[in-house]
Protein backbone atom coordinates (compact mmCIF):
# COMPACT_ATOMS: atom_id res chain seq x y z
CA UNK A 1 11.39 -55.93 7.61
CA UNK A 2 11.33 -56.23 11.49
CA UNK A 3 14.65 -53.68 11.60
CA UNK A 4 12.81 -51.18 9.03
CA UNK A 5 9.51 -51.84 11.82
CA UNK A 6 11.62 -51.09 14.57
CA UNK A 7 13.37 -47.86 13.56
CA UNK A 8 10.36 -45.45 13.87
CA UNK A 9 9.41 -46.84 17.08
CA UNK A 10 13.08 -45.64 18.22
CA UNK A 11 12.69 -42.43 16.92
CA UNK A 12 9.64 -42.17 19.00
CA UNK A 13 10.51 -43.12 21.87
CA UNK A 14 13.80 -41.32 21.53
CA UNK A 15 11.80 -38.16 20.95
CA UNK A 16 9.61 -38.68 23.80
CA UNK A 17 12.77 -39.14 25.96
CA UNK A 18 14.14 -35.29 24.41
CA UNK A 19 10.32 -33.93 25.85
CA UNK A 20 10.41 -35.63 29.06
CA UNK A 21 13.94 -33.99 29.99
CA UNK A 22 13.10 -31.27 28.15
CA UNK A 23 9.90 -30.40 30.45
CA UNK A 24 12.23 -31.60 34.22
CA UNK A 25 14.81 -28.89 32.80
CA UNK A 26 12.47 -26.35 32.47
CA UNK A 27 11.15 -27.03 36.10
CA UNK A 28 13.92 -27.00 37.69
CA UNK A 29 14.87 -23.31 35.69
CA UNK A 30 11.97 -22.03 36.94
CA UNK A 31 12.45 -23.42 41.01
CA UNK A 32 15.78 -21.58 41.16
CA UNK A 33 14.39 -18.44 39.82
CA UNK A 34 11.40 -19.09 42.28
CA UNK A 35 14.03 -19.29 45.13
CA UNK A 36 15.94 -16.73 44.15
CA UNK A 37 12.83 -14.17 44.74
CA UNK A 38 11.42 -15.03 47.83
CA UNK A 39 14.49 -14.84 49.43
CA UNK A 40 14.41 -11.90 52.10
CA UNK A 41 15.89 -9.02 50.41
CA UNK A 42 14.97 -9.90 46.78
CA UNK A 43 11.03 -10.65 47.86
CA UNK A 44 11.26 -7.05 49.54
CA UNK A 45 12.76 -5.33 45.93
CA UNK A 46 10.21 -7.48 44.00
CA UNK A 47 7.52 -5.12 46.17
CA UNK A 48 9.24 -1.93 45.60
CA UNK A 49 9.24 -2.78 41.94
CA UNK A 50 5.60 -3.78 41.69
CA UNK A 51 4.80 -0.84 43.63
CA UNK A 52 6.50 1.44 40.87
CA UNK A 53 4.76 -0.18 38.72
CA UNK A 54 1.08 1.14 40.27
CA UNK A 55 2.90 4.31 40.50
CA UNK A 56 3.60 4.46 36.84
CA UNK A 57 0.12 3.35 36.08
CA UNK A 58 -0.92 6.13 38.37
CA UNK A 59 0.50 8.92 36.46
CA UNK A 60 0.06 7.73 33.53
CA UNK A 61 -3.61 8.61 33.22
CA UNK A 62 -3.26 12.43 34.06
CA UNK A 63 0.35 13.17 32.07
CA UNK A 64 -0.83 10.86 28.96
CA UNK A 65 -3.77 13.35 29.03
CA UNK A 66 -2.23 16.05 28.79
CA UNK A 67 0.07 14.96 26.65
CA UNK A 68 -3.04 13.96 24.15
CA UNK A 69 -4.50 17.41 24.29
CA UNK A 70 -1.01 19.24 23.74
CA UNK A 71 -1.07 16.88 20.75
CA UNK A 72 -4.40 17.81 19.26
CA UNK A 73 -3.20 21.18 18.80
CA UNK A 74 -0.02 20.17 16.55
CA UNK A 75 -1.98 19.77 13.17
CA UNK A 76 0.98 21.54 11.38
CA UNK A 77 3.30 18.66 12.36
CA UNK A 78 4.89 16.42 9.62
CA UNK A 79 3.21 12.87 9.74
CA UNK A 80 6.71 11.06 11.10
CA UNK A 81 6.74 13.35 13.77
CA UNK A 82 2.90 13.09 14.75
CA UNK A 83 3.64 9.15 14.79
CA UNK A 84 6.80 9.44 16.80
CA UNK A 85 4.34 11.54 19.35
CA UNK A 86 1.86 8.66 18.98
CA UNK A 87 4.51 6.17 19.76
CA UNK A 88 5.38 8.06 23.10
CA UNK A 89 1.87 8.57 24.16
CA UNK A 90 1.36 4.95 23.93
CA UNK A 91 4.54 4.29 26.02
CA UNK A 92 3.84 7.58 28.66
CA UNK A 93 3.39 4.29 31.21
CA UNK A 94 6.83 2.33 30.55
CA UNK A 95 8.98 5.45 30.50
CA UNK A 96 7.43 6.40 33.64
CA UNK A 97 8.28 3.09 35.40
CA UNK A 98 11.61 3.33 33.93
CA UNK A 99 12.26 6.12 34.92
CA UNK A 100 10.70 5.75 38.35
CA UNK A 101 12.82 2.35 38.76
CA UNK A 102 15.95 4.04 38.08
CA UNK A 103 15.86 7.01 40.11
CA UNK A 104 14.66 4.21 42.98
CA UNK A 105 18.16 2.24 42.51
CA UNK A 106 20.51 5.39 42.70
CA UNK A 107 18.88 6.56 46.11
CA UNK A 108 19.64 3.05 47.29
CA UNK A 109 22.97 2.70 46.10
CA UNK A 110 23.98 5.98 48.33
CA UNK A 111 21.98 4.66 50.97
CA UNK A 112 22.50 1.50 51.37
CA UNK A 113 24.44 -1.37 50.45
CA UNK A 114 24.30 -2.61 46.52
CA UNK A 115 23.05 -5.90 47.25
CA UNK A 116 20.08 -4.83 48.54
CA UNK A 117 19.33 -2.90 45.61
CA UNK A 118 20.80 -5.64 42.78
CA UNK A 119 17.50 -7.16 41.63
CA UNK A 120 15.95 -3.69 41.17
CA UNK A 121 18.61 -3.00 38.73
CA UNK A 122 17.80 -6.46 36.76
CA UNK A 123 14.36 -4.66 36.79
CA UNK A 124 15.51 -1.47 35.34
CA UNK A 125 17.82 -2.83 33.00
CA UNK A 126 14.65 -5.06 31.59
CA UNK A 127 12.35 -2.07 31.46
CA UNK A 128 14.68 0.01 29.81
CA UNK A 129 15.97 -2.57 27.19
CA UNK A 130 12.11 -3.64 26.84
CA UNK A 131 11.55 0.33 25.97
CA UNK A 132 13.90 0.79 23.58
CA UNK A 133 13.27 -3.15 21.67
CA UNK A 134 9.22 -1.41 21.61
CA UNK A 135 11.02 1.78 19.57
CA UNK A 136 12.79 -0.16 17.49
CA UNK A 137 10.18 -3.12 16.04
CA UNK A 138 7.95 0.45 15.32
CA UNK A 139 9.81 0.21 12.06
CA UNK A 140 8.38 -3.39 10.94
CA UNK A 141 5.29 -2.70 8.74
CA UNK A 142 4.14 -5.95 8.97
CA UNK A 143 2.03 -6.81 11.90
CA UNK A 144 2.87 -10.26 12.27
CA UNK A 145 6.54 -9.96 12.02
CA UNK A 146 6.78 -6.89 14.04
CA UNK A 147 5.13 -9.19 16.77
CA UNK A 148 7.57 -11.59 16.01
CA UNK A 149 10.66 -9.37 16.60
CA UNK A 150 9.89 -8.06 19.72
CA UNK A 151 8.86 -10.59 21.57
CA UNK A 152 11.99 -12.42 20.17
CA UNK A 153 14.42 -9.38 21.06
CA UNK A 154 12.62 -9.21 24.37
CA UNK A 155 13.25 -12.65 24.95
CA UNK A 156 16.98 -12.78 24.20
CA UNK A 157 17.69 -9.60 25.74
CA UNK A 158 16.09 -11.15 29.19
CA UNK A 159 18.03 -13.98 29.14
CA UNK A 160 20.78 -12.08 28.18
CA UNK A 161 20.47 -9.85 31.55
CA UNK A 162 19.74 -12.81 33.56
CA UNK A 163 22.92 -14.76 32.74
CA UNK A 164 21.00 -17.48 31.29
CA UNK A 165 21.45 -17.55 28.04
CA UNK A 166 23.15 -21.07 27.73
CA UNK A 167 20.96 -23.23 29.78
CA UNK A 168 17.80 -21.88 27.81
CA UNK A 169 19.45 -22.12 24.55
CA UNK A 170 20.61 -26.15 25.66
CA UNK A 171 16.81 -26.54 26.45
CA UNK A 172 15.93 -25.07 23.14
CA UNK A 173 18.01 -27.18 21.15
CA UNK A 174 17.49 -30.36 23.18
CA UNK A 175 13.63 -30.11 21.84
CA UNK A 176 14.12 -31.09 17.99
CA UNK A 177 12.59 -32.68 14.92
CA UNK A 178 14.23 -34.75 12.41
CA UNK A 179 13.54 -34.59 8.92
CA UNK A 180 16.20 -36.66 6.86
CA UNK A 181 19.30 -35.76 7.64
CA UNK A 182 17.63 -32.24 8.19
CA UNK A 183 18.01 -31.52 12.26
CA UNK A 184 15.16 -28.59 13.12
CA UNK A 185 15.64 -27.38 16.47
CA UNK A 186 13.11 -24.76 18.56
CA UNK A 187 16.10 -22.74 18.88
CA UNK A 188 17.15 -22.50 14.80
CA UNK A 189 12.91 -21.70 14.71
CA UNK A 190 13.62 -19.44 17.23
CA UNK A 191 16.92 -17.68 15.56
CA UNK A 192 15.03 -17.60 12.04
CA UNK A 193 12.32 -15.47 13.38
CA UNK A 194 14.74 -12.77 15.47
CA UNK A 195 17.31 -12.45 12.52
CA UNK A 196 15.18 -12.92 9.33
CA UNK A 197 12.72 -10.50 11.09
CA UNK A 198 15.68 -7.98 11.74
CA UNK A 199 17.20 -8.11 8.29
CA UNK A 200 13.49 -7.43 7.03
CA UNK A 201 13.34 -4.57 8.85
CA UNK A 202 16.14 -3.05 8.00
CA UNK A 203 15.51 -3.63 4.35
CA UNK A 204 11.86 -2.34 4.80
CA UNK A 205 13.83 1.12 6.16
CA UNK A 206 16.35 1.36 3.18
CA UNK A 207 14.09 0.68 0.85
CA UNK A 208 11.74 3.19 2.07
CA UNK A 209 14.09 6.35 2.33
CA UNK A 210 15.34 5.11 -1.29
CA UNK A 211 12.04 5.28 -2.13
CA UNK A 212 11.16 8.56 -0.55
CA UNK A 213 14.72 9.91 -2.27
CA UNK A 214 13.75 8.52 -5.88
CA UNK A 215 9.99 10.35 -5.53
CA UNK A 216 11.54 13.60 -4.73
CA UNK A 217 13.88 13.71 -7.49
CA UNK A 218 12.41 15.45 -10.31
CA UNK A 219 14.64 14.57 -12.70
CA UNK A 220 13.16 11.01 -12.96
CA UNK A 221 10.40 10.60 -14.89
CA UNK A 222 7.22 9.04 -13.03
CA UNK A 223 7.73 5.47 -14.92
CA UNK A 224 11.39 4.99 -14.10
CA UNK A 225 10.32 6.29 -10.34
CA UNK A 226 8.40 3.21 -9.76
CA UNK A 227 10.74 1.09 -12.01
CA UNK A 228 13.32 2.02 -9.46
CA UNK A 229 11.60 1.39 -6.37
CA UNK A 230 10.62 -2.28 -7.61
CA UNK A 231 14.21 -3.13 -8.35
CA UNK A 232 15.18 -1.44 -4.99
CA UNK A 233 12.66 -3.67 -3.23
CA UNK A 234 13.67 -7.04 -4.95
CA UNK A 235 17.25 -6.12 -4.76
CA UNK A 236 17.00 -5.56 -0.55
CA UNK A 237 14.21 -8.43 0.57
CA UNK A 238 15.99 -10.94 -1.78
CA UNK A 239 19.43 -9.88 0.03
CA UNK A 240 17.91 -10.15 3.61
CA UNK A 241 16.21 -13.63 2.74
CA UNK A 242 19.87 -15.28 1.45
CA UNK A 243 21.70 -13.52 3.95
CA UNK A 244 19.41 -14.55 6.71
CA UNK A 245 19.55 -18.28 5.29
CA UNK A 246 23.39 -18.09 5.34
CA UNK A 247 23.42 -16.29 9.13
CA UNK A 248 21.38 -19.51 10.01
CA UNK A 249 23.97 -21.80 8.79
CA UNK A 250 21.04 -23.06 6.18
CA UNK A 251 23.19 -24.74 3.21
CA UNK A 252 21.82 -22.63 -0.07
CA UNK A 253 22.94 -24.80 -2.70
CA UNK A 254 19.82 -27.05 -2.40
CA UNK A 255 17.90 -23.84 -3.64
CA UNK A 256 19.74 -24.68 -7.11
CA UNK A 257 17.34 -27.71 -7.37
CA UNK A 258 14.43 -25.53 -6.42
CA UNK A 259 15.10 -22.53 -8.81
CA UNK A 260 15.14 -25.58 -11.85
CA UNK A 261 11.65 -26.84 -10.48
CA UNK A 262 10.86 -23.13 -10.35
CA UNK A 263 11.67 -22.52 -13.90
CA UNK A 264 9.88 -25.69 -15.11
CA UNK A 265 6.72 -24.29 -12.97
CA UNK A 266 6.49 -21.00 -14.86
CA UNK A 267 7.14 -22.19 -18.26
CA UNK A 268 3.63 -24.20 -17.96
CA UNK A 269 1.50 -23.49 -15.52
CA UNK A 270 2.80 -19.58 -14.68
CA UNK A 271 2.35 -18.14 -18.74
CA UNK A 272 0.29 -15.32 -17.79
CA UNK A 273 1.93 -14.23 -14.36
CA UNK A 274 5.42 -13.88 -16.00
CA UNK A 275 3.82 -12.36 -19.38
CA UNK A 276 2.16 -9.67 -16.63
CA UNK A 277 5.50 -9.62 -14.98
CA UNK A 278 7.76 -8.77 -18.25
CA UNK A 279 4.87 -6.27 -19.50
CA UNK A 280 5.12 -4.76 -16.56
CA UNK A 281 8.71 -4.02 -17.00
CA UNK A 282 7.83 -3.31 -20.51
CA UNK A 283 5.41 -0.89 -20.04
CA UNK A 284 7.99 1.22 -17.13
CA UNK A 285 10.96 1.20 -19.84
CA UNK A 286 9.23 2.32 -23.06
CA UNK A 287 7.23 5.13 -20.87
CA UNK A 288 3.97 4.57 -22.57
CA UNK A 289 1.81 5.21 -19.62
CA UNK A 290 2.75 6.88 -15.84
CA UNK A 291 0.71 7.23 -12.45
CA UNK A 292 -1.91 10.57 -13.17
CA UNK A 293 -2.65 9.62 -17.01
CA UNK A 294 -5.83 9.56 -18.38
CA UNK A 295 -6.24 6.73 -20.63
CA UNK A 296 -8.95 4.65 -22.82
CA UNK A 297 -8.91 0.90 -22.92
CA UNK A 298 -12.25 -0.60 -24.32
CA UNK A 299 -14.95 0.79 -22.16
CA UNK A 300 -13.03 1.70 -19.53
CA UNK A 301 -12.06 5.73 -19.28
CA UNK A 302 -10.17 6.97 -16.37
CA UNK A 303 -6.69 8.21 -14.73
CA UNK A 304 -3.74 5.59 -13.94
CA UNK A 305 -3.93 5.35 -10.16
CA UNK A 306 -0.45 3.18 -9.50
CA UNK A 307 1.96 1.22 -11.40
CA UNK A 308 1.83 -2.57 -10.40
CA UNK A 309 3.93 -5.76 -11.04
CA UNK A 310 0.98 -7.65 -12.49
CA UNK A 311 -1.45 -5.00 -12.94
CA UNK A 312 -2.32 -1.42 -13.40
CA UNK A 313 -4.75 0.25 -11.55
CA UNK A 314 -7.34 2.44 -13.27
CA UNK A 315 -9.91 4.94 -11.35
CA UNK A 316 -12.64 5.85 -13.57
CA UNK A 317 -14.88 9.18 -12.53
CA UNK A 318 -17.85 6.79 -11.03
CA UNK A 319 -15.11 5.48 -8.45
CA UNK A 320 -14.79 2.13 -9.74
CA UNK A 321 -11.12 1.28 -9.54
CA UNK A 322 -10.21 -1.66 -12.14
CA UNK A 323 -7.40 -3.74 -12.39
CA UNK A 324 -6.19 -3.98 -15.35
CA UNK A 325 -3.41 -6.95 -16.32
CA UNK A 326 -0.12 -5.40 -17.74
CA UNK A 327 -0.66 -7.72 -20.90
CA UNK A 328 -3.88 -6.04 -22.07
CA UNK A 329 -1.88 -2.86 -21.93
CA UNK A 330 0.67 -4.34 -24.52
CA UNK A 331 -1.48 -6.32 -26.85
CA UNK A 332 -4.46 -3.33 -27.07
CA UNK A 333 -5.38 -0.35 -28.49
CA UNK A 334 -4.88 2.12 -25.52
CA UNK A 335 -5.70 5.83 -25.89
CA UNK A 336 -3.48 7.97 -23.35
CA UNK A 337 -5.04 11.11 -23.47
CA UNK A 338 -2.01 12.55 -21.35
CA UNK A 339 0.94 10.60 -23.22
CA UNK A 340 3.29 14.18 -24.17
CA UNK A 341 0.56 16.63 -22.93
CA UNK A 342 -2.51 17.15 -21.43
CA UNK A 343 -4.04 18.82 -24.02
CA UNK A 344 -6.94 17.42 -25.68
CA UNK A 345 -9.34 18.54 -28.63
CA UNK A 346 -13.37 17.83 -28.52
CA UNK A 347 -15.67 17.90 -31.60
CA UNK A 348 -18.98 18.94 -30.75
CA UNK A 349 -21.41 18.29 -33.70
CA UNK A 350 -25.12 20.46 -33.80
CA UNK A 351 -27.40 22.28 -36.59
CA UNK A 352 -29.44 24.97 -36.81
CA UNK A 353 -32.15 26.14 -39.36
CA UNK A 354 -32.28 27.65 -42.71
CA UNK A 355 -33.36 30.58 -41.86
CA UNK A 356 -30.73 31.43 -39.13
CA UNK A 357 -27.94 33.18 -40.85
CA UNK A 358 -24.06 30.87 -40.64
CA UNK A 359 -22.15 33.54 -39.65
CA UNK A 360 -23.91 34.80 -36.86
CA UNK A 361 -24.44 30.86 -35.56
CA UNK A 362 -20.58 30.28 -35.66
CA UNK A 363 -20.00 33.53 -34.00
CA UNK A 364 -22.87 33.00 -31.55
CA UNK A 365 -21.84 29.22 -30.50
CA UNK A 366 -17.66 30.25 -29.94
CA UNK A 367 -18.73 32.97 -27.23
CA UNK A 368 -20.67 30.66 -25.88
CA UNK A 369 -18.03 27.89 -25.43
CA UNK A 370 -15.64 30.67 -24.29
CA UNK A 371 -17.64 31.11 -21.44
CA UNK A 372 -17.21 27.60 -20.26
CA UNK A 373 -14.65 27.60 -17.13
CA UNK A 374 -12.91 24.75 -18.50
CA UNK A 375 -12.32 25.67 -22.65
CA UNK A 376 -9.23 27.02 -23.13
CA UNK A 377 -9.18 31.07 -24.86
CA UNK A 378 -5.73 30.92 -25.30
CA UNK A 379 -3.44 31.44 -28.86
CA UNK A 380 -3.78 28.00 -30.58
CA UNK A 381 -6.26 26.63 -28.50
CA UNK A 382 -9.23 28.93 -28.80
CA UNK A 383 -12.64 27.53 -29.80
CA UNK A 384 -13.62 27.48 -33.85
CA UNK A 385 -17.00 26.85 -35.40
CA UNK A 386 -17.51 25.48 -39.08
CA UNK A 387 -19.70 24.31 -41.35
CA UNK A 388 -19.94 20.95 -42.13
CA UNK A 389 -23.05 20.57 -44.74
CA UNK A 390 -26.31 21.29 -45.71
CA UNK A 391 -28.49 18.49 -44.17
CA UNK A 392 -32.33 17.69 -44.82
CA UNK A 393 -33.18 19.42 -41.97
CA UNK A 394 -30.47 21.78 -40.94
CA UNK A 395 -27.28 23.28 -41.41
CA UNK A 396 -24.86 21.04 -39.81
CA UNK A 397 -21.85 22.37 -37.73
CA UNK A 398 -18.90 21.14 -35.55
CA UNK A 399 -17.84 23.00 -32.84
CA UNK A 400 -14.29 22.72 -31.73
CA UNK A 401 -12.56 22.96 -28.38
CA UNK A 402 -9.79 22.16 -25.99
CA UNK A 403 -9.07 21.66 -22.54
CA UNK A 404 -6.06 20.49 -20.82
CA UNK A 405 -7.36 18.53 -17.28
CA UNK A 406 -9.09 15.09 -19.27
CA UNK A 407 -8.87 13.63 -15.72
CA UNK A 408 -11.81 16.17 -14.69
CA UNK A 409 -13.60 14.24 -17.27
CA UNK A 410 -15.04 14.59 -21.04
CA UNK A 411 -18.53 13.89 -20.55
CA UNK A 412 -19.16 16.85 -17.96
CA UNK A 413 -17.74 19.53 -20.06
CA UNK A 414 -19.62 18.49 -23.43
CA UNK A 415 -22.43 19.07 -21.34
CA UNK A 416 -21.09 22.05 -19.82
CA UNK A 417 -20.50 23.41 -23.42
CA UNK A 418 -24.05 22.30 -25.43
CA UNK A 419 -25.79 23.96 -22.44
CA UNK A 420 -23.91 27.11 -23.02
CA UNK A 421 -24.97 26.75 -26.78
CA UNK A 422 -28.82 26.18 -26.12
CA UNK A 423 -28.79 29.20 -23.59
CA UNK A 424 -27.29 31.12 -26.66
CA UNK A 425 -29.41 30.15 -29.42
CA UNK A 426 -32.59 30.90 -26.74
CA UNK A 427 -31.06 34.30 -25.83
CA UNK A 428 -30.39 35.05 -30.08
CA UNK A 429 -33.61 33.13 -31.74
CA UNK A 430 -31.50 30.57 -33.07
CA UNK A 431 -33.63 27.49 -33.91
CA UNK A 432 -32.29 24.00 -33.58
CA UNK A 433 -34.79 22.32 -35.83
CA UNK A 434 -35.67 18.32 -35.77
CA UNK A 435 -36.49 15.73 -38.76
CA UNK A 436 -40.23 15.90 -39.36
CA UNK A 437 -41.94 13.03 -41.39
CA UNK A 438 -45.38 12.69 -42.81
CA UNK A 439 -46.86 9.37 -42.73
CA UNK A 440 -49.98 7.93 -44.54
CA UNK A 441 -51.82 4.33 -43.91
CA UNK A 442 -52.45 2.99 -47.30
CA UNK A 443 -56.48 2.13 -47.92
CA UNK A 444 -57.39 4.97 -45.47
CA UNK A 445 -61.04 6.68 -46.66
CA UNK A 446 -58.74 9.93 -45.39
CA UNK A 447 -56.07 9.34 -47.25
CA UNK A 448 -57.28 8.14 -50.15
CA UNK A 449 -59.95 11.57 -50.46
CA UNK A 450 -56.46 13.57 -50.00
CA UNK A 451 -54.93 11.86 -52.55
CA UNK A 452 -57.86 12.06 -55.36
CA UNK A 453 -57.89 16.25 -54.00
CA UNK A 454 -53.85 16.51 -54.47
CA UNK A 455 -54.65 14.80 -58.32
CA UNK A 456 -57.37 16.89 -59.29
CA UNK A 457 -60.28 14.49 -58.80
């Protein structure tokens, strides 16, 4: 019991020894780097650098100006070029000191001797590589990892100019956690974040031109479009996780053991995310619904906004967007108003009097539904009236007509059309009559003096 009592208290104090020469390392890093500067010549390039620097800042404000209002007036640009432009104006300052730094060493190398001009060229070779690490991390979407990357590259690139790579990466590693047999360093931490951030990148990229390439071809059918760009997705991140595992030396046959806890996981508590998942897949294969059709599912009318893994989202005409879970899309009824056309038929349903003659009423209402913008006039489609029965009011009628945009709606152009028809029947004397009922109290002196009148009394 005492040895079991005594081994955390010597992995304590064996970490707290790691920190303590951990922090006199780092001091004594930064006192030669202090020494190095103030010495004579290197204190006086420090001052022509920080004086570029103002310089830079200086000219900024005016060229960056310009530069914005030259910009204003390239609406016609393609959006990757207007964010390329953004990208620069954002930068105008660092390429100005860069270039400013540069132009400073090569006058001094011709005048004077290259010592006296060596730290400047540290500085120019950090601005530069600072520049182009800014460029680059503009292609991580993701805030937080873009941050991650370059200040990481930026990092390793410094230490990489100053010829101190190894004594900061002996300081990283000498501050470490153990876990097991597990040894986690602040430099693996560190080497995660740079590479696993770079192979996201670059998989963001691919997958994103693949994308772009897939859209474009119209050949492809909307379904498989997004089909494809999932798989393309999954295929690349899932590549840049394992391969950024393996790059950090991480041993992957321990994720065996996870994938079998993973497995037991979604066969009880995970049902409905994996049913979501394979309808999904479902739903892209069979090509029962794309993005832009207009479908019915309960209540719900509107046009299929995007394709999801779990969910399909549907924007109805009142702007309500509703998620809707792939399963519900399997195991319902779902109209698709779109599915192999856009064509769609409406019954309208009215009557008119008996005194209004049939055939003028069926030729009256199809001019009038011809004159709606959205009623189609063409062979096949045009509008037809009939006659559906003698009611106890009216004759009874159904007006038929088709139109082939349902995502502008089907409420709005029944409306369009029945005000057409009442304009009509106005302009013709067409009556649309209305039940009329006659009713009598019972023991009412009225009534009852009717009734004995009507029988004779």
């Amino acid at each position: 019991m005492e040895e079991e009592q005594d081994q955390p208290k010597d992995a304590i104090a064996e970490s707290t020894a790691e920190a303590l020469e951990f922090g006199q390392r780092v001091v004594a890093l930064l006192s030669e780097a202090g020494e190095i500067l103030l010495r004579p010549w290197n204190a006086y390039q420090v001052g022509i650098a920080v004086g570029l620097y103002l310089l830079a800042v200086l000219l900024s404000r005016p060229i960056g100006a310009a530069f914005h209002n030259w910009l204003r007036h390239r609406s016609g640009w393609p959006r990757w070029r207007m964010r390329v432009a953004l990208v620069l104006h954002k930068r105008i300052r660092a390429i100005l000191f860069v270039f400013l730094i540069w132009a400073t060493v090569l006058i001094m190398q011709e005048l004077t001797w290259p010592s006296r001009s060596w730290l400047l060229g540290v500085f120019g070779n950090l601005a530069l590589a600072w520049l182009i690490v800014a460029f680059a991390t503009r292609l991580v979407g993701n805030s937080l990892l873009r941050s991650m990357v370059k200040y990481g590259a930026w990092t390793w690139i410094t230490l990489r100019i100053l010829n101190v790579t190894e004594e900061v990466e002996s300081l990283l590693d000498g501050l470490a956690v153990h876990l097991g047999d597990t040894r986690i360093s602040l430099l693996l931490l560190v080497q995660a974040a740079v590479i696993l951030g770079v192979l996201f990148a670059l998989a963001r990229f691919i997958s994103g031109t693949a994308a772009n390439r897939i859209k474009r071809n119209a050949d492809i059918s909307p379904s498989m479009q997004v089909l494809g760009v999932k798989l393309a997705q999954i295929l690349l991140y899932g590549a840049a996780f394992f391969m950024g595992l393996k790059a950090l030396g991480i041993d992957l046959t321990g994720l065996a053991v996870l994938s079998g806890a993973i497995g037991v996981g979604l066969g009880f508590g995970l049902q409905k995310v994996v049913s979501n998942l394979v309808s999904g897949l479902i739903i892209l294969l069979d090509k029962s619904i794309k993005p832009g059709d207009v479908i019915s599912l309960g209540e719900t009318f509107g046009w299929i906004n995007s394709l999801g893994a779990r969910y399909v989202s549907v924007v109805t005409r009142d702007g309500r967007e509703y998620l809707i879970p792939n399963e519900d899309l399997i195991t319902s009824q779902v109209v698709n108003w779109s599915h192999s056309d856009n064509y769609v038929r409406l019954d309208l349903r009215f009557g008119t009097g008996y005194g209004d003659d049939p055939h003028q009423v069926r030729r009256i209402a199809i001019e009038a539904a011809q004159q709606v913008p959205r009623v189609l006039s063409s062979d096949g489609k045009k509008p037809v009236c009939h006659v559906t029965g003698f009611g106890d009011s009216s004759v009874d009628y159904v007006l038929r007509i088709w139109i082939d945009d349902p995502s502008g709606g089907l409420t709005n152009i029944r409306g369009a059309v029945f005000l057409a028809l009442w304009d009509a029947f106005q302009a013709a004397g067409v009556s649309i009559p209305f039940p009329q009922r006659e009713v009598r109290l019972l023991n009412d002196p009225m009534s009852v003096r009717v009734a004995s009148e009507e029988n004779g009394g």
